[in-house]
PDB file of N, CA and C in Angstrom:
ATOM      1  N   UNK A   1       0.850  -1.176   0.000  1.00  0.00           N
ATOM      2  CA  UNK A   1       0.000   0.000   0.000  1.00  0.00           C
ATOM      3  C   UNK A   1       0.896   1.241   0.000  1.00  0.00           C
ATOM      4  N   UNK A   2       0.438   1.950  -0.824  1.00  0.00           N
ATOM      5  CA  UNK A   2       1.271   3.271  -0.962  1.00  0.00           C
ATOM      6  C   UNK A   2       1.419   3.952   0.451  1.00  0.00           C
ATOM      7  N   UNK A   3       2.549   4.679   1.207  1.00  0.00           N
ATOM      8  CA  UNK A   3       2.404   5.231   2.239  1.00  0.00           C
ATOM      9  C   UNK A   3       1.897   6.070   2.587  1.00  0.00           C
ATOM     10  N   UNK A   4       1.882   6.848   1.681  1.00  0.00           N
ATOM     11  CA  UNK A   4       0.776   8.226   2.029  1.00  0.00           C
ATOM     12  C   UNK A   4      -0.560   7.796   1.960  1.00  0.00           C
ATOM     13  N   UNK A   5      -1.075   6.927   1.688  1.00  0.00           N
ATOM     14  CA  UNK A   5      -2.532   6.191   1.967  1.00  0.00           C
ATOM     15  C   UNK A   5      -2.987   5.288   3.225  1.00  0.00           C
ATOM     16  N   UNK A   6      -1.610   4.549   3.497  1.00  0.00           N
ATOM     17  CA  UNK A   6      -1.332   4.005   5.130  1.00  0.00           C
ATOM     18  C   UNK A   6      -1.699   5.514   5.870  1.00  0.00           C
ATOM     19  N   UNK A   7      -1.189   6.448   5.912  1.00  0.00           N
ATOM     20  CA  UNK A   7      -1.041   7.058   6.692  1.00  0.00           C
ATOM     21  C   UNK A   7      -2.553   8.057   6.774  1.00  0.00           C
ATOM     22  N   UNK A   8      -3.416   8.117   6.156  1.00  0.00           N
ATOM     23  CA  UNK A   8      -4.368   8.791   5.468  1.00  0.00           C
ATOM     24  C   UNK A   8      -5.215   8.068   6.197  1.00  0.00           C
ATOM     25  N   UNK A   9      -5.029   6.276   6.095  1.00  0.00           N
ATOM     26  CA  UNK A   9      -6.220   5.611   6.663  1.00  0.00           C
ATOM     27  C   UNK A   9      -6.122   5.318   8.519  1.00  0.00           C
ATOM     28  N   UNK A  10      -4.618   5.609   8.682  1.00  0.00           N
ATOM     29  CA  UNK A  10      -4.737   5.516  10.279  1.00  0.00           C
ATOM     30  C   UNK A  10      -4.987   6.856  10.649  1.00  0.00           C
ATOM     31  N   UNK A  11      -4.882   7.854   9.863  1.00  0.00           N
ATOM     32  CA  UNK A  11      -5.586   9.275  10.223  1.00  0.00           C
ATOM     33  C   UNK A  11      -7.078   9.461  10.746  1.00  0.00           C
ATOM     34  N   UNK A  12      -7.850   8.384   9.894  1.00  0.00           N
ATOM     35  CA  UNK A  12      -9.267   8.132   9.851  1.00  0.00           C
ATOM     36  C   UNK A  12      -9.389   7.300  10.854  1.00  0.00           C
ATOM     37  N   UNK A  13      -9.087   6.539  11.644  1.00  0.00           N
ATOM     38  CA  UNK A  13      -9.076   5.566  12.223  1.00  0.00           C
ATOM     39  C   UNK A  13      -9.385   5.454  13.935  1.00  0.00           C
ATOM     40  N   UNK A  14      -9.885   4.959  14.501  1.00  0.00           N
ATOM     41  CA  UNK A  14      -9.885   4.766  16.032  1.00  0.00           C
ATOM     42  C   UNK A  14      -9.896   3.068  16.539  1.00  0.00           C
ATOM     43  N   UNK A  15      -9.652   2.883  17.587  1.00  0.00           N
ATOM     44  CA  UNK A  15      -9.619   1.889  18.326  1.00  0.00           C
ATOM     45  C   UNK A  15     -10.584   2.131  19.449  1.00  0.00           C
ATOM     46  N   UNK A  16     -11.332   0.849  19.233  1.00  0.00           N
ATOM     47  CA  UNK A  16     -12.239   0.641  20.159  1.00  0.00           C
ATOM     48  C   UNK A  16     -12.160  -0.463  21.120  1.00  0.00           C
ATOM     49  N   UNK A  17     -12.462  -0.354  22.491  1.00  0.00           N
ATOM     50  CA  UNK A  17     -12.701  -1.594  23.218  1.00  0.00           C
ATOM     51  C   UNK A  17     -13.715  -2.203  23.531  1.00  0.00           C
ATOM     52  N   UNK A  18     -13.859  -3.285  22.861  1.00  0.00           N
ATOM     53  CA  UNK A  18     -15.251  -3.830  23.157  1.00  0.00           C
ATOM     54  C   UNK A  18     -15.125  -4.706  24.114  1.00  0.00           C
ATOM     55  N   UNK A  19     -13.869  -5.475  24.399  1.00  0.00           N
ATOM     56  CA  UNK A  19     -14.178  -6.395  25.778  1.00  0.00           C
ATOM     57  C   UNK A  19     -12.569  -5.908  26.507  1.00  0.00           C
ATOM     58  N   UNK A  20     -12.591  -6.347  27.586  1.00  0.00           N
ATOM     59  CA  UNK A  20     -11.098  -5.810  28.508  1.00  0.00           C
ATOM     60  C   UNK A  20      -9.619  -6.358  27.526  1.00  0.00           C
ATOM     61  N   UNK A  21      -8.990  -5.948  26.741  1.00  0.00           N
ATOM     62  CA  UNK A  21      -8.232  -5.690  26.188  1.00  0.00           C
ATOM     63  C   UNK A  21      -8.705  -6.944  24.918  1.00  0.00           C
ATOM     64  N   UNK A  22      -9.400  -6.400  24.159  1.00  0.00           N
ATOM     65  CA  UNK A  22      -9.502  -6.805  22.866  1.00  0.00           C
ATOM     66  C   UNK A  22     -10.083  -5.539  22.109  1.00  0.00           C
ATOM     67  N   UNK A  23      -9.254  -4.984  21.186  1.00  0.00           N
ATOM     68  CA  UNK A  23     -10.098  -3.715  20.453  1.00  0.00           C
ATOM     69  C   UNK A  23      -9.819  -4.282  18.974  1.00  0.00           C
ATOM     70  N   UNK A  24     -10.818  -3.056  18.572  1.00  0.00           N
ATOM     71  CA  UNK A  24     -11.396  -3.399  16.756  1.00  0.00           C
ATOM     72  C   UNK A  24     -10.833  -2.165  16.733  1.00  0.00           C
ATOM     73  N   UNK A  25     -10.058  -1.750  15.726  1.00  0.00           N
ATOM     74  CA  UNK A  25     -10.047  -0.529  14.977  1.00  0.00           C
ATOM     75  C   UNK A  25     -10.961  -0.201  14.090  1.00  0.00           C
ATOM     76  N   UNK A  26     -11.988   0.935  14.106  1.00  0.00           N
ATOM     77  CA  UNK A  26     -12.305   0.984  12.874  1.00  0.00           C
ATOM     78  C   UNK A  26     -12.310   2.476  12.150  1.00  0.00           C
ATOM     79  N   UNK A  27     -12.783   3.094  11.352  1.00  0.00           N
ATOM     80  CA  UNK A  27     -12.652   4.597  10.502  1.00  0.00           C
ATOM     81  C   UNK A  27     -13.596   4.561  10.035  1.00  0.00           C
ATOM     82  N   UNK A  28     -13.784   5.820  10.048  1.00  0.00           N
ATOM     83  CA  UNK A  28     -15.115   6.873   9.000  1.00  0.00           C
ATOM     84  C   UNK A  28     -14.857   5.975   7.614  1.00  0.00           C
ATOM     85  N   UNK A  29     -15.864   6.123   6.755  1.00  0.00           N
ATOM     86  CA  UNK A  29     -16.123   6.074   5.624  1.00  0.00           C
ATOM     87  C   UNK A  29     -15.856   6.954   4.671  1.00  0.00           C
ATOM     88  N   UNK A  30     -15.504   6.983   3.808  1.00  0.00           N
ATOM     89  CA  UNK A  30     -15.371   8.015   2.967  1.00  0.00           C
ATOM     90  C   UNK A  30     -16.179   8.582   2.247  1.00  0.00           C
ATOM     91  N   UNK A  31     -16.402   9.401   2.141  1.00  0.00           N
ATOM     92  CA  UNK A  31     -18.091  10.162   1.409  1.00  0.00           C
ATOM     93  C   UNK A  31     -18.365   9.546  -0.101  1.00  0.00           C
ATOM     94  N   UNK A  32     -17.275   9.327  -1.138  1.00  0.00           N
ATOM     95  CA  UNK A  32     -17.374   8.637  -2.470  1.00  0.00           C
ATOM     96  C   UNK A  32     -17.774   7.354  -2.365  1.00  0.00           C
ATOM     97  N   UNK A  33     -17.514   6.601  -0.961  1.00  0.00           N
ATOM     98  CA  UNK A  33     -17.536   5.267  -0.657  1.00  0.00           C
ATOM     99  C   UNK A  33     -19.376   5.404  -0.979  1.00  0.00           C
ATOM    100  N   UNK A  34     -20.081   5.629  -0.301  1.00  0.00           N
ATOM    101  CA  UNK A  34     -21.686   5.544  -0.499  1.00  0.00           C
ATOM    102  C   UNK A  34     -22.187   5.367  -1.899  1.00  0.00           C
ATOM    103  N   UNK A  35     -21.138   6.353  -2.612  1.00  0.00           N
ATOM    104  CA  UNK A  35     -21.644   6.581  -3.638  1.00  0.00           C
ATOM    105  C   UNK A  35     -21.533   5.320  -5.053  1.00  0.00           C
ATOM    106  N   UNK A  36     -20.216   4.640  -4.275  1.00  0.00           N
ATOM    107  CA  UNK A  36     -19.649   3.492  -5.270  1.00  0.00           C
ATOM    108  C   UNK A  36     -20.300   2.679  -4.838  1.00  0.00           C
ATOM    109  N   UNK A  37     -20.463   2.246  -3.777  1.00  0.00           N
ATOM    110  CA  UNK A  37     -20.916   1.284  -3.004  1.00  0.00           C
ATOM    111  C   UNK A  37     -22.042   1.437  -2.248  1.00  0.00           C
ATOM    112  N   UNK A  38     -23.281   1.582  -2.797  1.00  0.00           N
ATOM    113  CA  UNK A  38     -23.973   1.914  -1.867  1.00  0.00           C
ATOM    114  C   UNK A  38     -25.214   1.331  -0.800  1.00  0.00           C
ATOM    115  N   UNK A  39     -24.667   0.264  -0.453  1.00  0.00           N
ATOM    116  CA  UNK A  39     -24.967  -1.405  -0.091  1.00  0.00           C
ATOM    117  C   UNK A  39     -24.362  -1.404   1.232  1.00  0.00           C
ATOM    118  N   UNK A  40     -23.052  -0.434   1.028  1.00  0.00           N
ATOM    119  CA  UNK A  40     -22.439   0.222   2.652  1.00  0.00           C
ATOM    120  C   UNK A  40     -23.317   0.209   3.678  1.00  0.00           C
ATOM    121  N   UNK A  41     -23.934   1.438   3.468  1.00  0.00           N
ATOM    122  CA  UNK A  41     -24.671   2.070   4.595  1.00  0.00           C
ATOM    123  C   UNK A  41     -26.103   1.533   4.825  1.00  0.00           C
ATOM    124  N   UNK A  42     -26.999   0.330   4.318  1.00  0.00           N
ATOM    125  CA  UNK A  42     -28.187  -0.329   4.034  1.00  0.00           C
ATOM    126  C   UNK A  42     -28.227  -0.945   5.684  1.00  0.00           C
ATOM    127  N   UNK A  43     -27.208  -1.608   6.309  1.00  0.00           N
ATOM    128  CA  UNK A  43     -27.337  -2.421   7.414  1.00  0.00           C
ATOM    129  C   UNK A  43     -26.558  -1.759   8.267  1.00  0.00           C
ATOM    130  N   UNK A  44     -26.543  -1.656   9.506  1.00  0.00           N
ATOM    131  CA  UNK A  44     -25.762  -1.620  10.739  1.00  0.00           C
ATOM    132  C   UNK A  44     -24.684  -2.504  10.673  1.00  0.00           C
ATOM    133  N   UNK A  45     -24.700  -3.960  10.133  1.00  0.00           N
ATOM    134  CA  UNK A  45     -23.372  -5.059  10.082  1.00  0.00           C
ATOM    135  C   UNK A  45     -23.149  -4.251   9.185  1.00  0.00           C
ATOM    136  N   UNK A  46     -23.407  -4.000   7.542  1.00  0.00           N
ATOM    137  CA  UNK A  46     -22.665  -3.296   7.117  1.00  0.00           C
ATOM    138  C   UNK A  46     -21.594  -2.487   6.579  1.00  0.00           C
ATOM    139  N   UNK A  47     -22.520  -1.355   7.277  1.00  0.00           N
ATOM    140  CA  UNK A  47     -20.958  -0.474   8.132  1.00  0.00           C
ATOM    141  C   UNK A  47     -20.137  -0.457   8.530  1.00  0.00           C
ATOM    142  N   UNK A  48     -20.359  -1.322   9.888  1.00  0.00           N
ATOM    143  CA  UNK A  48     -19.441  -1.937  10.606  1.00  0.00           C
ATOM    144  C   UNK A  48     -18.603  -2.952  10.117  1.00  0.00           C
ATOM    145  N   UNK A  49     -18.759  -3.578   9.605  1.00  0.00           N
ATOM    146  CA  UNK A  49     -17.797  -4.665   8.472  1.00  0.00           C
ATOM    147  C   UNK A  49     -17.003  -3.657   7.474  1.00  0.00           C
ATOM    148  N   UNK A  50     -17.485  -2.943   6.605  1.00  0.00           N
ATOM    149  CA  UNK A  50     -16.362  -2.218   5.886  1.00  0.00           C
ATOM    150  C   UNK A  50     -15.993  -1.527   6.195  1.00  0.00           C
ATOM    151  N   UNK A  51     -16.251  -0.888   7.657  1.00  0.00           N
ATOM    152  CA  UNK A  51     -15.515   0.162   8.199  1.00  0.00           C
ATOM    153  C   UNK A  51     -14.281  -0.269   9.005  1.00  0.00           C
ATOM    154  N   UNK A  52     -14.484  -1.417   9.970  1.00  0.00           N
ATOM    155  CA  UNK A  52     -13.508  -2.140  10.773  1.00  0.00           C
ATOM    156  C   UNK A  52     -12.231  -2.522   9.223  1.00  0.00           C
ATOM    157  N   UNK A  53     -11.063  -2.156  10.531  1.00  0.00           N
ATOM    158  CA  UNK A  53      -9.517  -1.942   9.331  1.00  0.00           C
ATOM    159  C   UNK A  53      -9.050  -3.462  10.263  1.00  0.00           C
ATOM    160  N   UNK A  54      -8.675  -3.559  11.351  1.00  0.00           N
ATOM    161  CA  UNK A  54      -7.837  -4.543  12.258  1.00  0.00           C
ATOM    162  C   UNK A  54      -8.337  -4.914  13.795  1.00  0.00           C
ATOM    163  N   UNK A  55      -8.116  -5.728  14.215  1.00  0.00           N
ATOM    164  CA  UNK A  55      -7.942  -6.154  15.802  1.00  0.00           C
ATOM    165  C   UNK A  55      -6.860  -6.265  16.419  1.00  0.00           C
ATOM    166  N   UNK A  56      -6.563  -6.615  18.123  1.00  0.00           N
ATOM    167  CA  UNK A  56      -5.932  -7.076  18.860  1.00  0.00           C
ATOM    168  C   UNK A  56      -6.462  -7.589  20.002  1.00  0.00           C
ATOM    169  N   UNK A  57      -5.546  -8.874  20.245  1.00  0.00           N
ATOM    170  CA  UNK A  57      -5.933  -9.073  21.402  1.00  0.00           C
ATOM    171  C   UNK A  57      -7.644 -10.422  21.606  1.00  0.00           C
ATOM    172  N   UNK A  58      -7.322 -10.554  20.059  1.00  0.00           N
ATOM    173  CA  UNK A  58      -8.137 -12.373  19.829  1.00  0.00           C
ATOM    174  C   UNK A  58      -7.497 -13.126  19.735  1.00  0.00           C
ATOM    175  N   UNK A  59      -7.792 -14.296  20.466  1.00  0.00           N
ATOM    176  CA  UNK A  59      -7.624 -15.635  20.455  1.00  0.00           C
ATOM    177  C   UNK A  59      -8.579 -16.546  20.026  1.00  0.00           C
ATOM    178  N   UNK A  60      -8.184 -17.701  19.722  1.00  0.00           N
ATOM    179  CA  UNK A  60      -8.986 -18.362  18.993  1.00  0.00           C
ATOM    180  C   UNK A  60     -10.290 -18.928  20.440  1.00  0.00           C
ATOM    181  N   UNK A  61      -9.557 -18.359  21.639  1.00  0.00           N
ATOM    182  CA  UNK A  61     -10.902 -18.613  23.032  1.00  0.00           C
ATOM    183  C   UNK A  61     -11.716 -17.623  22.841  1.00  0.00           C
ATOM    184  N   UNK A  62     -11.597 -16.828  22.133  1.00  0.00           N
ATOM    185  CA  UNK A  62     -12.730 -15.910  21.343  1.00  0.00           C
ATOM    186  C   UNK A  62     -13.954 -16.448  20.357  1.00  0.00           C
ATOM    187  N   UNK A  63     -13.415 -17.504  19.628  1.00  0.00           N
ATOM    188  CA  UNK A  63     -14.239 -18.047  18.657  1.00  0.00           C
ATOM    189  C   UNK A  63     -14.830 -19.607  18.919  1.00  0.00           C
ATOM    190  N   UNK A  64     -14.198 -19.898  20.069  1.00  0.00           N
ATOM    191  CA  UNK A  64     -15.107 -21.325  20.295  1.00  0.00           C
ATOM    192  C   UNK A  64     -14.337 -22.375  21.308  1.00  0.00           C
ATOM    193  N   UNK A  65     -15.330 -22.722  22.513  1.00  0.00           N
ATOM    194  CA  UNK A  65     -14.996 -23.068  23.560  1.00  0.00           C
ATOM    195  C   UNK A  65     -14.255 -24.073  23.089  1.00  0.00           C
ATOM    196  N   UNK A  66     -13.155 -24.040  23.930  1.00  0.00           N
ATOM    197  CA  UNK A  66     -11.609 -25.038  23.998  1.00  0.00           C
ATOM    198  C   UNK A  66     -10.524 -24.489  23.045  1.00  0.00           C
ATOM    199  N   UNK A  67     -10.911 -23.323  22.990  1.00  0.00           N
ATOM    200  CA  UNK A  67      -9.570 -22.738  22.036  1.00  0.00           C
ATOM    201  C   UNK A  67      -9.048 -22.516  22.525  1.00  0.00           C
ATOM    202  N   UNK A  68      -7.543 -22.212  22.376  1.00  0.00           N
ATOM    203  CA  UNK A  68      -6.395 -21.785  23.340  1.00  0.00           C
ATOM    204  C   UNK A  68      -5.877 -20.457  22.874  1.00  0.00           C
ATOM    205  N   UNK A  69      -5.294 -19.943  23.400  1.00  0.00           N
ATOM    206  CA  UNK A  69      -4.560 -18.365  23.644  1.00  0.00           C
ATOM    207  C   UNK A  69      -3.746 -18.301  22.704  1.00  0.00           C
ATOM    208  N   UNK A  70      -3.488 -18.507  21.293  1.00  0.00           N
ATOM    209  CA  UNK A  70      -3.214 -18.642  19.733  1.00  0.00           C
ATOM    210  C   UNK A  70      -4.060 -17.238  19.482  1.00  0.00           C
ATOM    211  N   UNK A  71      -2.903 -16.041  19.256  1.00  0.00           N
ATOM    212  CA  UNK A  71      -3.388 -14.856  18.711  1.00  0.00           C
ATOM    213  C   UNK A  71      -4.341 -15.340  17.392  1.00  0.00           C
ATOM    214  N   UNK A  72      -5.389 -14.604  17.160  1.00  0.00           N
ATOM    215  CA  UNK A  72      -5.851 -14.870  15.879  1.00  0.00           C
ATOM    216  C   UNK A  72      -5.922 -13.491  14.670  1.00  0.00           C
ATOM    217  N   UNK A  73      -5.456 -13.801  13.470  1.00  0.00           N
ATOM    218  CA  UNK A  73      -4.962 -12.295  12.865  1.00  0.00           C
ATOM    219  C   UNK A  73      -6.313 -11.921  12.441  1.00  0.00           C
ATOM    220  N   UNK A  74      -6.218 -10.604  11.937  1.00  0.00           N
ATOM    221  CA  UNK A  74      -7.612  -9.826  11.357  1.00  0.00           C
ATOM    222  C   UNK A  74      -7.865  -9.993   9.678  1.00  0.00           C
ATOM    223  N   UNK A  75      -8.692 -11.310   9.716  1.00  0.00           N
ATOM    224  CA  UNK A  75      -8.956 -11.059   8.579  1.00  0.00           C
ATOM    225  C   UNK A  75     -10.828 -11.035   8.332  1.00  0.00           C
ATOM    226  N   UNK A  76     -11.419 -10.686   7.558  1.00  0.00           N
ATOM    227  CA  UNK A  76     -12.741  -9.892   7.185  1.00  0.00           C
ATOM    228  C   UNK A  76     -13.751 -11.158   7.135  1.00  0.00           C
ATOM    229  N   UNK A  77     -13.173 -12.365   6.820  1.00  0.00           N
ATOM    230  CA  UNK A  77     -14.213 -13.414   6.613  1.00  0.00           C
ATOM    231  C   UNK A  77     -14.488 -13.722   8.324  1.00  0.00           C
ATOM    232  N   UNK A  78     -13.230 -14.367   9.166  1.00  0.00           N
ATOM    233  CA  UNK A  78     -13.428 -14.565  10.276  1.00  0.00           C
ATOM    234  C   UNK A  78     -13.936 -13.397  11.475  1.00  0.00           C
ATOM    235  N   UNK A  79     -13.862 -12.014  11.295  1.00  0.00           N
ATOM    236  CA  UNK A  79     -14.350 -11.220  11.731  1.00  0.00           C
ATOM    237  C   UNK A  79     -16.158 -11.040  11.592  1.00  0.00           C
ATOM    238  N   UNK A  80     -15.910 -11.185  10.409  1.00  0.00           N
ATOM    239  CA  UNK A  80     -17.476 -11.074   9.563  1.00  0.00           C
ATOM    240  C   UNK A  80     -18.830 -12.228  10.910  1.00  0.00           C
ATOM    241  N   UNK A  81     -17.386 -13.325  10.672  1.00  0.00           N
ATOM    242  CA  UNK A  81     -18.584 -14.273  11.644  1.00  0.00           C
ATOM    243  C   UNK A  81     -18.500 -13.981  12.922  1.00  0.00           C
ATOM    244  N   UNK A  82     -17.368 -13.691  13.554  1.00  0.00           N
ATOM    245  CA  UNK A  82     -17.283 -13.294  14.987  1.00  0.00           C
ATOM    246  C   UNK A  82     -18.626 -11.740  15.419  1.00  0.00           C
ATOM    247  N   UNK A  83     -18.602 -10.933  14.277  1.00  0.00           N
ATOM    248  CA  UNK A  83     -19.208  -9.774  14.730  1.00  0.00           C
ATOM    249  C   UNK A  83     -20.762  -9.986  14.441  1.00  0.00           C
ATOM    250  N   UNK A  84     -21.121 -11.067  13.940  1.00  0.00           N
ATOM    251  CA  UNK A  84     -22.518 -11.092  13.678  1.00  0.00           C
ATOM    252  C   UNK A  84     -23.239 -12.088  14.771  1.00  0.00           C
ATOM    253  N   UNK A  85     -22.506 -12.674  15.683  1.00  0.00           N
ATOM    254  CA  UNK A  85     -22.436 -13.207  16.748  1.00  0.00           C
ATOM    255  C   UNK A  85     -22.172 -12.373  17.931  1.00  0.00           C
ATOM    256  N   UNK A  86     -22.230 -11.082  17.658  1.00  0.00           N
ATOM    257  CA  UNK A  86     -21.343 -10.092  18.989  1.00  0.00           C
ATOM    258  C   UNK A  86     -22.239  -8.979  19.055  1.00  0.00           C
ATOM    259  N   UNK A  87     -23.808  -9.222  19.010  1.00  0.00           N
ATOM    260  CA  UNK A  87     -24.561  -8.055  18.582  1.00  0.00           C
ATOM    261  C   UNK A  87     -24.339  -7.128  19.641  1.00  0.00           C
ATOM    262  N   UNK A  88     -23.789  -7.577  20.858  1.00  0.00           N
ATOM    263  CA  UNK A  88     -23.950  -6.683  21.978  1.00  0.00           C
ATOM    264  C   UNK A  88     -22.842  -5.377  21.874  1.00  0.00           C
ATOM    265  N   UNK A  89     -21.509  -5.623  20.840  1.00  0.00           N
ATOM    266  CA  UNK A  89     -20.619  -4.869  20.384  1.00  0.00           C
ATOM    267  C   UNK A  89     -21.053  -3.700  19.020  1.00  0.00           C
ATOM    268  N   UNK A  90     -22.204  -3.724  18.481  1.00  0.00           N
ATOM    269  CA  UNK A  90     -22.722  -3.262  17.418  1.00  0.00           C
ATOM    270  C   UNK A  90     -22.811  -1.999  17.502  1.00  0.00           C
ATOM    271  N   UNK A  91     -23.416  -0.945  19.016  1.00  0.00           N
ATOM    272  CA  UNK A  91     -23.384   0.017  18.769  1.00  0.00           C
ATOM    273  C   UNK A  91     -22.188   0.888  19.338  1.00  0.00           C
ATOM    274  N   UNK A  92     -21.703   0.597  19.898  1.00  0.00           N
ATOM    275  CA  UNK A  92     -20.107   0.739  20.388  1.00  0.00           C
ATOM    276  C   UNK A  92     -19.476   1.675  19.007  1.00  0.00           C
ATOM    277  N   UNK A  93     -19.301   0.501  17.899  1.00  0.00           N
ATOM    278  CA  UNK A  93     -18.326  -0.050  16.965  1.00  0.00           C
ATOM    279  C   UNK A  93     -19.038   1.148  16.450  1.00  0.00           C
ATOM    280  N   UNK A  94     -20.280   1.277  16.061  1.00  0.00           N
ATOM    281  CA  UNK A  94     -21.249   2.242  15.210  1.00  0.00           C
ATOM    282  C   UNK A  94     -21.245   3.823  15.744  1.00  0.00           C
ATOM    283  N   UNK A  95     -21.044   3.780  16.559  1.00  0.00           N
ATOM    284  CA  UNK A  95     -20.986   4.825  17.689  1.00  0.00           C
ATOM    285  C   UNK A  95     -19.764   5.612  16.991  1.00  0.00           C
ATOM    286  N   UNK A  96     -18.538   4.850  16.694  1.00  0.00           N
ATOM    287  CA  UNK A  96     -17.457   5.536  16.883  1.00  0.00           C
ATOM    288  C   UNK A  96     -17.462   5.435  15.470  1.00  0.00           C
ATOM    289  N   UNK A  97     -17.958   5.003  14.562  1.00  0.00           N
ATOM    290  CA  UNK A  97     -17.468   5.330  13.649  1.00  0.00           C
ATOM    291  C   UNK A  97     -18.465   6.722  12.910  1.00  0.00           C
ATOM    292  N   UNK A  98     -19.709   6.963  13.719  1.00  0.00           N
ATOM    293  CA  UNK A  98     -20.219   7.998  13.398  1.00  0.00           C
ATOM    294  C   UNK A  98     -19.902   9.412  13.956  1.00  0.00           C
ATOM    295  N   UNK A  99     -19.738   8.878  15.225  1.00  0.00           N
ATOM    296  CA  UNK A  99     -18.204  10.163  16.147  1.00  0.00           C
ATOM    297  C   UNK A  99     -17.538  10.605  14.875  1.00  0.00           C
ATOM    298  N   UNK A 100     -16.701   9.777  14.089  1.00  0.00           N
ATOM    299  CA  UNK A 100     -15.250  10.000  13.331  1.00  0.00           C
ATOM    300  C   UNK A 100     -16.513  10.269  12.115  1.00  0.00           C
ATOM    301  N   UNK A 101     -17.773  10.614  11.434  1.00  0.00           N
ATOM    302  CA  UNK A 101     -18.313  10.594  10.225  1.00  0.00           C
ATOM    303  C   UNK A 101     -18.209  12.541  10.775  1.00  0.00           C
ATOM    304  N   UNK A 102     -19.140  12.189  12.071  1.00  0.00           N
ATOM    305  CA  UNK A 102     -19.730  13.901  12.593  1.00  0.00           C
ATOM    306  C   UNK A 102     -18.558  14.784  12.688  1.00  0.00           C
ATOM    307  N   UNK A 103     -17.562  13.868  13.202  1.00  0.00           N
ATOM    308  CA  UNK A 103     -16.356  14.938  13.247  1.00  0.00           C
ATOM    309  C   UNK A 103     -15.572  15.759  12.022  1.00  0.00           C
ATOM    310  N   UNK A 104     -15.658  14.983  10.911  1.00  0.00           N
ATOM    311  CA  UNK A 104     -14.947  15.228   9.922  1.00  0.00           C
ATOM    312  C   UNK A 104     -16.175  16.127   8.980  1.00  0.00           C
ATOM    313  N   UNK A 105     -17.130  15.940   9.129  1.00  0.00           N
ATOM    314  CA  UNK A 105     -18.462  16.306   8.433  1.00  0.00           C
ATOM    315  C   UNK A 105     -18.254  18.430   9.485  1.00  0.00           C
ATOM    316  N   UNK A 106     -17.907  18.320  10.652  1.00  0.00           N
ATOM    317  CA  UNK A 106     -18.114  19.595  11.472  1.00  0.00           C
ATOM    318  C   UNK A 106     -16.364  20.298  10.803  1.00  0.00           C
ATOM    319  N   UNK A 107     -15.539  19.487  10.592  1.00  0.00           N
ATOM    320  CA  UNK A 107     -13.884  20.206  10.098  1.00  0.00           C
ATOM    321  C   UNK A 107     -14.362  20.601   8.650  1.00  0.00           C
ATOM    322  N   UNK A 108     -15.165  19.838   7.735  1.00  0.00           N
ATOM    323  CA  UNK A 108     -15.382  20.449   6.582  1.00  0.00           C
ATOM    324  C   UNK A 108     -16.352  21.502   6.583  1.00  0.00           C
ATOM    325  N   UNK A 109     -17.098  21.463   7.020  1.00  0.00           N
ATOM    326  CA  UNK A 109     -18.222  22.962   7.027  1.00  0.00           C
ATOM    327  C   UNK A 109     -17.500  24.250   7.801  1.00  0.00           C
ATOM    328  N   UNK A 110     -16.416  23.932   8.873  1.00  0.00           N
ATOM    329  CA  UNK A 110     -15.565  24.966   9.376  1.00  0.00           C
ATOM    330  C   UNK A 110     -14.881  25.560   8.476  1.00  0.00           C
ATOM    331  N   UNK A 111     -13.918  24.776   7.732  1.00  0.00           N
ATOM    332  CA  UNK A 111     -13.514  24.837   6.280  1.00  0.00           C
ATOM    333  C   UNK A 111     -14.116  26.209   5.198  1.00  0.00           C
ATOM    334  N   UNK A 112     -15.676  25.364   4.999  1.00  0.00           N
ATOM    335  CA  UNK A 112     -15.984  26.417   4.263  1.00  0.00           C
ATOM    336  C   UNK A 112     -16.408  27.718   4.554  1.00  0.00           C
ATOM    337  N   UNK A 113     -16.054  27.899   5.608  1.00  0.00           N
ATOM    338  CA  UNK A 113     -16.550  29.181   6.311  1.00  0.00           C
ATOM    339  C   UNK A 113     -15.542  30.333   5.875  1.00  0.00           C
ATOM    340  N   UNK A 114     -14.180  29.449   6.397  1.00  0.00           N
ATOM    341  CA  UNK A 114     -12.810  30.184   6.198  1.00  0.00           C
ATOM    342  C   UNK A 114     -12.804  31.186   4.612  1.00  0.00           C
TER     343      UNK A 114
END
């Protein structure tokens, strides 16, 4: 990934905790994103699925009794099933990524004031 785009998307980005040290990162959306995709914003999973970038702090005792403490990496299929199983994490995750929509939505209208 180009670096100036790494750096663009952890700009956008927050970490959330949904259980005592396991967080989801996730980021605002991008305003063109709706427009390409606009299947985005239809569901609450959603959102939350293409908005979430990474985790820390899963183990596979996250995904099913008798797993052991084996970090598990962030990828979108196994997340996909973990978070549709985690409804109690839904508005958390949604929360913050509309924090980071309102925030950037209040820097651009400041913007045009200037």
């Amino acid at each position: 990934m180009n670096p100036l785009i790494q750096k663009f998307r952890q700009s956008i980005q927050t970490r959330v905790e949904v259980a005592p040290g396991k967080y989801i990162s996730v980021r605002r959306p991008l305003l063109g994103e709706f427009v390409e995709t606009p299947e985005i914003g239809k569901t609450l999973i959603s959102l939350i699925l293409h908005c979430s970038e990474s985790w820390d702090g899963f183990t596979e005792q996250d995904f099913y009794p008798g797993g052991d403490a084996t970090p598990v990496p962030f990828e979108k299929e196994i997340y996909s099933w973990w978070l549709k199983d985690h409804q109690d994490h839904w508005e958390k995750l949604a929360k913050a990524i509309n924090d980071q929509s309102a925030e950037h939505q209040s820097k651009v209208e400041e913007a045009k004031k200037k």
